[in-house]
C-alpha atoms as a PDB file:
ATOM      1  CA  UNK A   1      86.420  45.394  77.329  1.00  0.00           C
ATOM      2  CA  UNK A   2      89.707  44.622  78.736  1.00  0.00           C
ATOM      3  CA  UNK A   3      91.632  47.835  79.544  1.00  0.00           C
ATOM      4  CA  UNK A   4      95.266  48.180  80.516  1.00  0.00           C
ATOM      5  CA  UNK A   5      95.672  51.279  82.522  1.00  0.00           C
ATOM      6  CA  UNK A   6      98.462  52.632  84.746  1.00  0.00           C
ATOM      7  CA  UNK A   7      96.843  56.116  85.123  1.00  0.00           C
ATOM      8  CA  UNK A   8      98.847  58.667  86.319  1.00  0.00           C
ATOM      9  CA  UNK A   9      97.522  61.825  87.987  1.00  0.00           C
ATOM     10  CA  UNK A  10      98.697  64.623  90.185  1.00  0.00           C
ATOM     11  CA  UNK A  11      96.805  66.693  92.812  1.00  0.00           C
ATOM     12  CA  UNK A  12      97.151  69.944  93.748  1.00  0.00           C
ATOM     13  CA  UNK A  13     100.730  70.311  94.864  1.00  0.00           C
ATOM     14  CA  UNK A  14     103.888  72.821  95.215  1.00  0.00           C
ATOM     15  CA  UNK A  15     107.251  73.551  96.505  1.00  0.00           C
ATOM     16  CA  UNK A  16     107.511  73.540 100.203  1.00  0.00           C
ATOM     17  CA  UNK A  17     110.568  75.807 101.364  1.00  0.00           C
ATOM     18  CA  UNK A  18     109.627  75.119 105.009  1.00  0.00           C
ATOM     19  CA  UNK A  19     110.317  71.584 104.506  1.00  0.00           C
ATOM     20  CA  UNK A  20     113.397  72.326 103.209  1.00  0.00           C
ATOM     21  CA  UNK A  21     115.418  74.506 104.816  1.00  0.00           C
ATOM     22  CA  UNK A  22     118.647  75.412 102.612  1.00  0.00           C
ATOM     23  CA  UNK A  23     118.296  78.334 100.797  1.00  0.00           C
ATOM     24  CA  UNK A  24     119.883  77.991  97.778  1.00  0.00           C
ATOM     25  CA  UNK A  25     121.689  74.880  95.920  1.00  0.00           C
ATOM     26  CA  UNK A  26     125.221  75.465  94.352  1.00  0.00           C
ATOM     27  CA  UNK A  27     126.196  74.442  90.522  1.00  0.00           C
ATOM     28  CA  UNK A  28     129.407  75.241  91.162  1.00  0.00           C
ATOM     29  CA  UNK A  29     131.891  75.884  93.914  1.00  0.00           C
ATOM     30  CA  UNK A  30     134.679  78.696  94.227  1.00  0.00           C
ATOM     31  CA  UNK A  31     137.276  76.540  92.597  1.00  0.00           C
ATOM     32  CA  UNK A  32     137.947  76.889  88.834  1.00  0.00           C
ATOM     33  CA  UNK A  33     138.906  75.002  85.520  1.00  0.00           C
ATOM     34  CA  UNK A  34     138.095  71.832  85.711  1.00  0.00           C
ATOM     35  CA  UNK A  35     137.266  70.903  89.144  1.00  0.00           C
ATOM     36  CA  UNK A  36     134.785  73.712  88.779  1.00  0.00           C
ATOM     37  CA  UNK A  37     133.413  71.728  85.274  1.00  0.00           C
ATOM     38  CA  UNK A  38     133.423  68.475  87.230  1.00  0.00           C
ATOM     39  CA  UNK A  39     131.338  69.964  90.379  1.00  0.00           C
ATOM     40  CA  UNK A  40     128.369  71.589  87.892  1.00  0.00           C
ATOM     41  CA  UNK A  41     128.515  67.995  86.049  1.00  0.00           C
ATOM     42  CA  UNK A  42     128.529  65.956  89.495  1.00  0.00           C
ATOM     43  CA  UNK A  43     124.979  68.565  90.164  1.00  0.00           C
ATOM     44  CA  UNK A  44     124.005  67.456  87.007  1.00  0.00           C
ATOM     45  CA  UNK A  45     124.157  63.901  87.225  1.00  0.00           C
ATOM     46  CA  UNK A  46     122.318  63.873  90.383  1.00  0.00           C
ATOM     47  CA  UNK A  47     119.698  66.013  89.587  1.00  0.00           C
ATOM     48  CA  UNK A  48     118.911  63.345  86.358  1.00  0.00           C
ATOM     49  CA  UNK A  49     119.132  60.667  88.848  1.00  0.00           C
ATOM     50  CA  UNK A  50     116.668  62.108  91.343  1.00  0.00           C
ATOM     51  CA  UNK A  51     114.116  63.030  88.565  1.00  0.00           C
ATOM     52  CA  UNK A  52     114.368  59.952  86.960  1.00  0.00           C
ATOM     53  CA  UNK A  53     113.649  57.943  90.622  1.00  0.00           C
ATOM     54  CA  UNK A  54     110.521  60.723  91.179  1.00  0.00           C
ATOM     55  CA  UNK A  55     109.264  59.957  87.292  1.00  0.00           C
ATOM     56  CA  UNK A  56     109.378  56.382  88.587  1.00  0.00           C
ATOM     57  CA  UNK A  57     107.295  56.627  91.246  1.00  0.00           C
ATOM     58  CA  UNK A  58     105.271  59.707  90.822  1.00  0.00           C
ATOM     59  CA  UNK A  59     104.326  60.917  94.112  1.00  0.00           C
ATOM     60  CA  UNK A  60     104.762  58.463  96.147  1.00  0.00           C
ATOM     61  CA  UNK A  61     108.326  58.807  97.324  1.00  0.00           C
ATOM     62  CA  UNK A  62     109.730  61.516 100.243  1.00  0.00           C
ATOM     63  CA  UNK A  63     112.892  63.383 100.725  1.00  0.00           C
ATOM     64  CA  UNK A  64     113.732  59.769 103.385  1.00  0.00           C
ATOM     65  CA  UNK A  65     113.167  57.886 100.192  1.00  0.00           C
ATOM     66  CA  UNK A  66     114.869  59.912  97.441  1.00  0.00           C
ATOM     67  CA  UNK A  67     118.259  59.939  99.477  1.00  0.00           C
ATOM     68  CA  UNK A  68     118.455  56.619 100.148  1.00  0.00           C
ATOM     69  CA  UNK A  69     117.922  55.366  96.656  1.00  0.00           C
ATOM     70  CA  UNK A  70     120.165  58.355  95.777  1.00  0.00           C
ATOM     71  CA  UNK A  71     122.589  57.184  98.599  1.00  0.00           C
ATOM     72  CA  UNK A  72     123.254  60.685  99.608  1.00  0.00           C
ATOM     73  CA  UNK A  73     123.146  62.500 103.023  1.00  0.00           C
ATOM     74  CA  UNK A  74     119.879  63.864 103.755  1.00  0.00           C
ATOM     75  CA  UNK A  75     120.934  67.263 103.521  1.00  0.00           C
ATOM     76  CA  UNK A  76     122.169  66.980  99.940  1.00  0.00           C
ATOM     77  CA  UNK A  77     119.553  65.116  99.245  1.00  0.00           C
ATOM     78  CA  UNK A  78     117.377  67.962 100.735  1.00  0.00           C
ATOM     79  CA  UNK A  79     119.531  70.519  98.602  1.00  0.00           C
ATOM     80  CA  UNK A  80     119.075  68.828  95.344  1.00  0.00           C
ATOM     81  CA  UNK A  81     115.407  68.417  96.155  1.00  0.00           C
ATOM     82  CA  UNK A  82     115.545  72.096  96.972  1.00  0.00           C
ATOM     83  CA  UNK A  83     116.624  73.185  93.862  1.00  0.00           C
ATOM     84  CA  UNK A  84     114.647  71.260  91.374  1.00  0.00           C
ATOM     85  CA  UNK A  85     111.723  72.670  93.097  1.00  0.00           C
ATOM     86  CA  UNK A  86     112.756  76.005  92.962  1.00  0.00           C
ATOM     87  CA  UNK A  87     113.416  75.481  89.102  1.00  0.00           C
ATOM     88  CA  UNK A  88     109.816  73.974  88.759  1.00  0.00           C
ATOM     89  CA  UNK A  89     111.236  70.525  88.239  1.00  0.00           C
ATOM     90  CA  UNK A  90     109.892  69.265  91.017  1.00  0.00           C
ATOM     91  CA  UNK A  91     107.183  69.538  93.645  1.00  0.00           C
ATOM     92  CA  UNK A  92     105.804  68.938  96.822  1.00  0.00           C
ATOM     93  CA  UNK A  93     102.695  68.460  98.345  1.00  0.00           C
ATOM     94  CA  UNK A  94     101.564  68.871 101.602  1.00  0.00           C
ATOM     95  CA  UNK A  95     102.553  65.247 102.432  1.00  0.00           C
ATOM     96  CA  UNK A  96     106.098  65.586 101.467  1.00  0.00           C
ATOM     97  CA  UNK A  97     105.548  63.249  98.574  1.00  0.00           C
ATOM     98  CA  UNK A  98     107.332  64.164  95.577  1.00  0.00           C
ATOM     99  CA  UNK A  99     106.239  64.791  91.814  1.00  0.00           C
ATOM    100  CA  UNK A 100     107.391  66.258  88.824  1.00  0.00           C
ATOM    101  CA  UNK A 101     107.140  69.756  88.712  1.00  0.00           C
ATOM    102  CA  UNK A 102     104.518  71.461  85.929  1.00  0.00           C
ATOM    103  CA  UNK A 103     107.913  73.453  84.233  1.00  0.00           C
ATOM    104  CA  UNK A 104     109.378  70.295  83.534  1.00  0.00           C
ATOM    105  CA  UNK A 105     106.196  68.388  82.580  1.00  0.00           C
ATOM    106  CA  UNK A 106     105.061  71.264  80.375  1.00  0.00           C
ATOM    107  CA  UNK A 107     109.016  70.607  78.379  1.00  0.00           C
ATOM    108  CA  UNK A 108     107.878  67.115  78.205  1.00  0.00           C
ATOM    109  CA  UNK A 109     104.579  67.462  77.077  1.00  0.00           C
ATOM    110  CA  UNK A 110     106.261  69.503  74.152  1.00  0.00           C
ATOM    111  CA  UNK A 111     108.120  66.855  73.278  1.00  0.00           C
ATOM    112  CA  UNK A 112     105.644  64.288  73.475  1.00  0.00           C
ATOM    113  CA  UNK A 113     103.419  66.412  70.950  1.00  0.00           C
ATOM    114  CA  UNK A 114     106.342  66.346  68.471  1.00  0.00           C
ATOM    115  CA  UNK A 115     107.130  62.987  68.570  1.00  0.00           C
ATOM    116  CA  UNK A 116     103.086  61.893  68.703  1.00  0.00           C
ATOM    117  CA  UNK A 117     102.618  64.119  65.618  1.00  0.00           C
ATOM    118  CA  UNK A 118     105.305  62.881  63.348  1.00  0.00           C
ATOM    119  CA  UNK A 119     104.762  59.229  64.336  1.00  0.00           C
ATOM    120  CA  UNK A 120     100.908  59.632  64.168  1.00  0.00           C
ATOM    121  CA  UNK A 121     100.967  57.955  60.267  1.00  0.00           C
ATOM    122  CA  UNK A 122     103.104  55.753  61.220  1.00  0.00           C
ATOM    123  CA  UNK A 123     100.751  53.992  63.894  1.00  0.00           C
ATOM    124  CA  UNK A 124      97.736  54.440  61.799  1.00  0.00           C
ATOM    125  CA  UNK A 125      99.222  52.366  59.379  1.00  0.00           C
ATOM    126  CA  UNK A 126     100.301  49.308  61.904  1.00  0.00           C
ATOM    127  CA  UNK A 127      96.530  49.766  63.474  1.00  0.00           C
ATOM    128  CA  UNK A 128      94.852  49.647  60.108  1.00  0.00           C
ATOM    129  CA  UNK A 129      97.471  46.384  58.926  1.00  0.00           C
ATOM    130  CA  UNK A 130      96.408  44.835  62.185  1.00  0.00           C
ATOM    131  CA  UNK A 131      92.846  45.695  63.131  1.00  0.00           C
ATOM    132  CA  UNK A 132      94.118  45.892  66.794  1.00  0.00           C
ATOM    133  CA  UNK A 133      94.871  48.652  69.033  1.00  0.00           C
ATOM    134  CA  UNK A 134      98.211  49.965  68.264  1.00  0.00           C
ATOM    135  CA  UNK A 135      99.929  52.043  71.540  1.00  0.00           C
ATOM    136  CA  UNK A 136     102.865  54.771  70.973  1.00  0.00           C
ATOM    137  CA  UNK A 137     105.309  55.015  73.845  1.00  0.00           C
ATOM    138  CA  UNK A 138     108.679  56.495  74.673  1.00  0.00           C
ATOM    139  CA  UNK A 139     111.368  55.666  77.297  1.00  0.00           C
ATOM    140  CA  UNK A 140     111.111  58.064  80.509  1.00  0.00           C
ATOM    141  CA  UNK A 141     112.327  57.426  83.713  1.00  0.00           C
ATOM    142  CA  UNK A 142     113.266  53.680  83.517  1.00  0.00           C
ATOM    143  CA  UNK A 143     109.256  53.025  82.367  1.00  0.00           C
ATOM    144  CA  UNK A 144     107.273  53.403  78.843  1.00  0.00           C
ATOM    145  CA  UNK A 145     104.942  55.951  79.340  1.00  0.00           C
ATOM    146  CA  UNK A 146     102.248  55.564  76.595  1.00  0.00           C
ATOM    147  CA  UNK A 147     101.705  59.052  74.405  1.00  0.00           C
ATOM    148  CA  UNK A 148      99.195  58.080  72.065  1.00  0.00           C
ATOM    149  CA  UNK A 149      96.812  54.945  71.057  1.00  0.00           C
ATOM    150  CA  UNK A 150      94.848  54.199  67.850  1.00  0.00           C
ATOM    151  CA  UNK A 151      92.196  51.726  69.551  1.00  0.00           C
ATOM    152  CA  UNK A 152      90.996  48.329  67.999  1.00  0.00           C
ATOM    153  CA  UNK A 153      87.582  48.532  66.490  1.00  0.00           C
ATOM    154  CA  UNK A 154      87.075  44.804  68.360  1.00  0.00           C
ATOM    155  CA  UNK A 155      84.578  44.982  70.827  1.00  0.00           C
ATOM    156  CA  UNK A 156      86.956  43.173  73.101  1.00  0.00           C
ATOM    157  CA  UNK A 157      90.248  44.925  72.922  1.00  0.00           C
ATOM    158  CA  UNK A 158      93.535  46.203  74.998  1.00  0.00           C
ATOM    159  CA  UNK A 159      93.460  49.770  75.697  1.00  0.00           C
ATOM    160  CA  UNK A 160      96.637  51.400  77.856  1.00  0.00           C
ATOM    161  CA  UNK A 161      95.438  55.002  79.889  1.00  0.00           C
ATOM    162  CA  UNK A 162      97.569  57.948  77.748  1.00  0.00           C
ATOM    163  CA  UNK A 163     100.153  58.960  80.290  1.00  0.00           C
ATOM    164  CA  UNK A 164     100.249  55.283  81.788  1.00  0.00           C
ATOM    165  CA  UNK A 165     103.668  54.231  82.736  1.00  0.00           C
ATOM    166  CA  UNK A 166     104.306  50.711  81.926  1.00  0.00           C
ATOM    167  CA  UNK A 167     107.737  48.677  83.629  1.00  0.00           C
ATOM    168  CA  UNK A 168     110.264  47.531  81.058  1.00  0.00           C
ATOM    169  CA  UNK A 169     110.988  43.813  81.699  1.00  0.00           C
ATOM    170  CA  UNK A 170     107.647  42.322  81.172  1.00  0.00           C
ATOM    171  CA  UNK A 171     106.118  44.380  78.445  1.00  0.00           C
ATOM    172  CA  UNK A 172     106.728  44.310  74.929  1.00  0.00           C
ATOM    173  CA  UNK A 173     107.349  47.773  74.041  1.00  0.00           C
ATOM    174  CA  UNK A 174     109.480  47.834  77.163  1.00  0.00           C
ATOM    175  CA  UNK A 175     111.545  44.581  75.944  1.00  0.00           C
ATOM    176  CA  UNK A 176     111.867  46.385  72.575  1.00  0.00           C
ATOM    177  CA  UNK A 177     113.546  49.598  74.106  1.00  0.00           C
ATOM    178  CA  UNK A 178     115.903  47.199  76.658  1.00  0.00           C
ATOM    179  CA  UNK A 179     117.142  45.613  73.274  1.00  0.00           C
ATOM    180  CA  UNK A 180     118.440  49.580  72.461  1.00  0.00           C
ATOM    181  CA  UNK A 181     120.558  49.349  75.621  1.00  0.00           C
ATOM    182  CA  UNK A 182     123.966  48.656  76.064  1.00  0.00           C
ATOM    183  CA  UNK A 183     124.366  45.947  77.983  1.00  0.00           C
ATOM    184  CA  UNK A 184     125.667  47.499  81.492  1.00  0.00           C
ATOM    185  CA  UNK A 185     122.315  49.511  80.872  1.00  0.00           C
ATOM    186  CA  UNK A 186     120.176  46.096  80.479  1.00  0.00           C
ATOM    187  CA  UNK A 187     122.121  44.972  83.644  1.00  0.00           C
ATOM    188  CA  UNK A 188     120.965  48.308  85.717  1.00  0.00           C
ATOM    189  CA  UNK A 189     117.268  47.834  84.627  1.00  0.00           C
ATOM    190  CA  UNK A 190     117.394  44.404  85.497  1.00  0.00           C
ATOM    191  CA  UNK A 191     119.174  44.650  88.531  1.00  0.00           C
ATOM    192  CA  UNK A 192     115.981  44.353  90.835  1.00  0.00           C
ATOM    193  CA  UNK A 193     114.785  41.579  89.325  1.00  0.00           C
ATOM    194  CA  UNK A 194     115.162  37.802  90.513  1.00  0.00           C
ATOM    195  CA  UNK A 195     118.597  36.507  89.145  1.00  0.00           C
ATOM    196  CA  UNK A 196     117.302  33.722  87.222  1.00  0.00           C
ATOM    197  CA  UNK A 197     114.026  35.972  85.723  1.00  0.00           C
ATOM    198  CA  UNK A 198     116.879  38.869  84.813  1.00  0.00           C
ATOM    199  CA  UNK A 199     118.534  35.925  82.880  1.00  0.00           C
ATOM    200  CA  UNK A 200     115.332  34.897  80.684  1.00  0.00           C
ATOM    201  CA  UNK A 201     114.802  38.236  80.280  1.00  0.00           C
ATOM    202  CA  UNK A 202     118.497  38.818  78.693  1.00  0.00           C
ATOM    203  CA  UNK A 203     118.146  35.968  76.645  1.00  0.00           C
ATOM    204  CA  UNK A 204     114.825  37.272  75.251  1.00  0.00           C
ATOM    205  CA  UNK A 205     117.000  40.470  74.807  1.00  0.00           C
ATOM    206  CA  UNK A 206     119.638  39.015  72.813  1.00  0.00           C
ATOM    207  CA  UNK A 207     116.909  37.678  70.142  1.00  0.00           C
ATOM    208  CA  UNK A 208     115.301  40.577  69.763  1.00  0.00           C
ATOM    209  CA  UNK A 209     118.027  42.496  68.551  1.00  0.00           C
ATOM    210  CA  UNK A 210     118.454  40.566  65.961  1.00  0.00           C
ATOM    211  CA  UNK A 211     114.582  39.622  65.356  1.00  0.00           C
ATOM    212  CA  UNK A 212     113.756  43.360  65.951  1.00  0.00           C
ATOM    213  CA  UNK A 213     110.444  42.524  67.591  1.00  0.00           C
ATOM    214  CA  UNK A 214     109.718  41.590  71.300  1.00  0.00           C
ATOM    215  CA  UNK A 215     106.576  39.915  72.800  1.00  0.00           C
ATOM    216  CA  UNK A 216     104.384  40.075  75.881  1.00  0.00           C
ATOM    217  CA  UNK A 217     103.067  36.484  76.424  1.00  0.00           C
ATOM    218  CA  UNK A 218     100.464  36.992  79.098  1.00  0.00           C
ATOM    219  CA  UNK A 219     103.143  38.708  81.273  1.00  0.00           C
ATOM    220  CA  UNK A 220     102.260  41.784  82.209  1.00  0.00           C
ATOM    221  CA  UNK A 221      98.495  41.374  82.209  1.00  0.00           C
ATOM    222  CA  UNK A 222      96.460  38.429  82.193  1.00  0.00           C
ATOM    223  CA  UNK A 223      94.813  37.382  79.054  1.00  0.00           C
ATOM    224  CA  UNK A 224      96.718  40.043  76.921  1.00  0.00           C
ATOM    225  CA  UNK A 225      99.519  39.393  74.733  1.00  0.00           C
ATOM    226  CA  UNK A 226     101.856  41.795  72.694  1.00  0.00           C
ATOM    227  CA  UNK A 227     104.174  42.441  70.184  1.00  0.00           C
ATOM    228  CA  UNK A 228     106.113  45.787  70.314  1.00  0.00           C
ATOM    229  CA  UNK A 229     109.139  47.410  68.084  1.00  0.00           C
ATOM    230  CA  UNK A 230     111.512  50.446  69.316  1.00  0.00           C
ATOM    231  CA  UNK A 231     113.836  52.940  67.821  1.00  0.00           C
ATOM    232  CA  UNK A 232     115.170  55.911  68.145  1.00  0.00           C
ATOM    233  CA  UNK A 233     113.607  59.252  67.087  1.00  0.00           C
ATOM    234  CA  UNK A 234     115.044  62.813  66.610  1.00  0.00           C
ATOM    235  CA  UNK A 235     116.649  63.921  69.074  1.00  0.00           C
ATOM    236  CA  UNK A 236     118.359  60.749  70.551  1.00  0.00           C
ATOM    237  CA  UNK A 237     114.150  59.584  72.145  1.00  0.00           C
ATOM    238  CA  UNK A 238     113.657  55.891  72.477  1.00  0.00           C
ATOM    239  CA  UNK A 239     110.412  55.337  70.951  1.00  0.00           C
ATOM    240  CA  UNK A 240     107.661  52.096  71.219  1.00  0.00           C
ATOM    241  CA  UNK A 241     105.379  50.786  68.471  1.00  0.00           C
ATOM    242  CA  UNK A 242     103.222  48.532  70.012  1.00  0.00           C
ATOM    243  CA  UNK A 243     100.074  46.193  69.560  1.00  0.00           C
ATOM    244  CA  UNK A 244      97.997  45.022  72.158  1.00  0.00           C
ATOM    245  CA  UNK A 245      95.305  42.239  71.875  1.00  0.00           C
ATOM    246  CA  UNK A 246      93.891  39.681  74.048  1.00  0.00           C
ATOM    247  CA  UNK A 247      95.527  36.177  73.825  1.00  0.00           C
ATOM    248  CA  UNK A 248      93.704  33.610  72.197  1.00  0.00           C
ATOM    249  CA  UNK A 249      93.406  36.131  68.805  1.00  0.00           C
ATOM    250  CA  UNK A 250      96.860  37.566  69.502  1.00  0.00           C
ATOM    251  CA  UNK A 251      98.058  34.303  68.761  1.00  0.00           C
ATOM    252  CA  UNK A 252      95.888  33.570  65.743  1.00  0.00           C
ATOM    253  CA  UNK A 253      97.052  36.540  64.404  1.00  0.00           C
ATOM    254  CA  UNK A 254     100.741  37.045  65.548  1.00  0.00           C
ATOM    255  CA  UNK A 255     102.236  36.382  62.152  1.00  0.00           C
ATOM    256  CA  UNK A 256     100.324  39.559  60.581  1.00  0.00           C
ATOM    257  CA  UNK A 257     100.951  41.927  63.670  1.00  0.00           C
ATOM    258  CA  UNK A 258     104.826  40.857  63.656  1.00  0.00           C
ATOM    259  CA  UNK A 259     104.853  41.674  59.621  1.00  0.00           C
ATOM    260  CA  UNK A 260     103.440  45.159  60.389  1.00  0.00           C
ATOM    261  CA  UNK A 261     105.601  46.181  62.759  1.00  0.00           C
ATOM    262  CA  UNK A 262     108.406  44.482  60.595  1.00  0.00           C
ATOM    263  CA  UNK A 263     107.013  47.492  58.259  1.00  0.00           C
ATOM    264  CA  UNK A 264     106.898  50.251  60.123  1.00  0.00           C
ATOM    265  CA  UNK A 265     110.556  49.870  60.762  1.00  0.00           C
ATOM    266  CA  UNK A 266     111.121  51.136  57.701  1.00  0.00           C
ATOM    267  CA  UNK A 267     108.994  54.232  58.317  1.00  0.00           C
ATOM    268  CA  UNK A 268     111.341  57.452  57.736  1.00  0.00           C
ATOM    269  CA  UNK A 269     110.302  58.575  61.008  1.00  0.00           C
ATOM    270  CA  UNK A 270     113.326  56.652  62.717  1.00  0.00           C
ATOM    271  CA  UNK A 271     116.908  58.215  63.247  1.00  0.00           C
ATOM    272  CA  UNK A 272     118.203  54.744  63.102  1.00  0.00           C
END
């Protein structure tokens, strides 16, 4: 069986104040109106940033690492870090390498459940038109992390690990949520990307938003190809229909697993 897996796990980890000396990290400062407003936003802002980096590369990025791609001083960087711990956004293990904390993991599992539930006969319906594996997914952190999977009854099938994070630009689900983005967005999420591959990659963009469907042609795994929708559910969450299968009957088949998806676009379950 061919198996796609990104598997993410967490040890045993927590908050360490020792590591982190400042005792407290400010929302605001003394001033009021709206330079107070624009301070608690500016906190804001840079807390999103530094989760989204540490939901990027669960645990394996330190305070050294999470300022410099924050491009703050250390010691802000150290307060922000700080705080989110103390919140139970974050946490720490006894390396100093950062993961999400089990607060904010527990809010997104919550979420995950709702959206999983009411897109649940939605996917049945794509993996039953299909008779391949058909993966659920939903934009977090500048990856797709996969929330639920109907699996092919094919002896030789794709299966993605629940709670695998897959990159954007070579995956079809990830492709179908880039096509959501404006395009200063697209640019950002490209950005690290070789100039010329960032440019196929746009151009693939452009035709998907008016196709509506992205593919994986052997890019992100060997062997497997993909095709992959996205939306937007309640509550403003970029969600990822997508089906898996190896190659050679991906592409005897393409026509059929493009139609369903085609189909499920019309599902209800979509805010737009």
């Amino acid at each position: 069986m061919i198996r796609i897996a990104a598997q993410y796990r967490s040890g045993n980890v927590r908050g360490r104040d020792d590591e982190m000396a400042d005792p407290e990290i400010s929302v605001v400062g003394n001033n009021h109106g709206s330079s107070a407003r624009d301070d608690g936003i500016q906190v804001l802002r840079r807390a999103a940033a530094a989760l989204d980096e540490i939901a990027t590369a669960p645990g394996r990025l330190r305070l050294v690492d999470l300022h410099s791609r924050l491009g703050l001083a250390k010691s802000t960087a150290r307060r922000l870090l700080f705080g989110l711990v103390e919140v139970g956004f974050a946490a720490v293990d006894d390396d100093g390498r950062i993961i999400l904390g089990e607060r904010l993991l527990g809010l997104a599992s919550a979420n995950a459940a709702h959206i999983t539930s009411a897109f649940r006969p939605t996917l049945e319906r794509v993996a039953e038109a299909t008779g391949e594996t058909a993966d659920l997914s939903v934009y977090r952190g500048g990856q797709m992390l996969f929330i639920d999977q109907i699996e092919s009854p094919h002896r030789l099938r794709a299966v993605s690990a629940i709670g695998g994070r897959f990159t954007l630009h070579d995956t079809a689900n990830g492709k179908a949520a880039l096509a959501l983005f404006d395009d200063a967005d697209v640019d950002s999420a490209l950005a690290a990307l070789d100039p010329s591959e960032a440019d196929r990659v746009r151009a693939e963009i452009r035709e998907i938003r008016t196709s509506r469907v992205a593919f994986d042609r052997d890019e992100h795994t060997d062997g497997i190809s993909a095709a992959g929708i996205a939306g937007r559910a309640v509550g403003g969450n970029i969600v990822a229909i997508s089906v898996p299968a190896p190659t050679e009957r991906f592409n005897r088949h393409r026509d059929r697993i493009a139609e369903a998806l085609h189909g499920a676009l019309s599902s209800p379950v979509w805010s737009s």
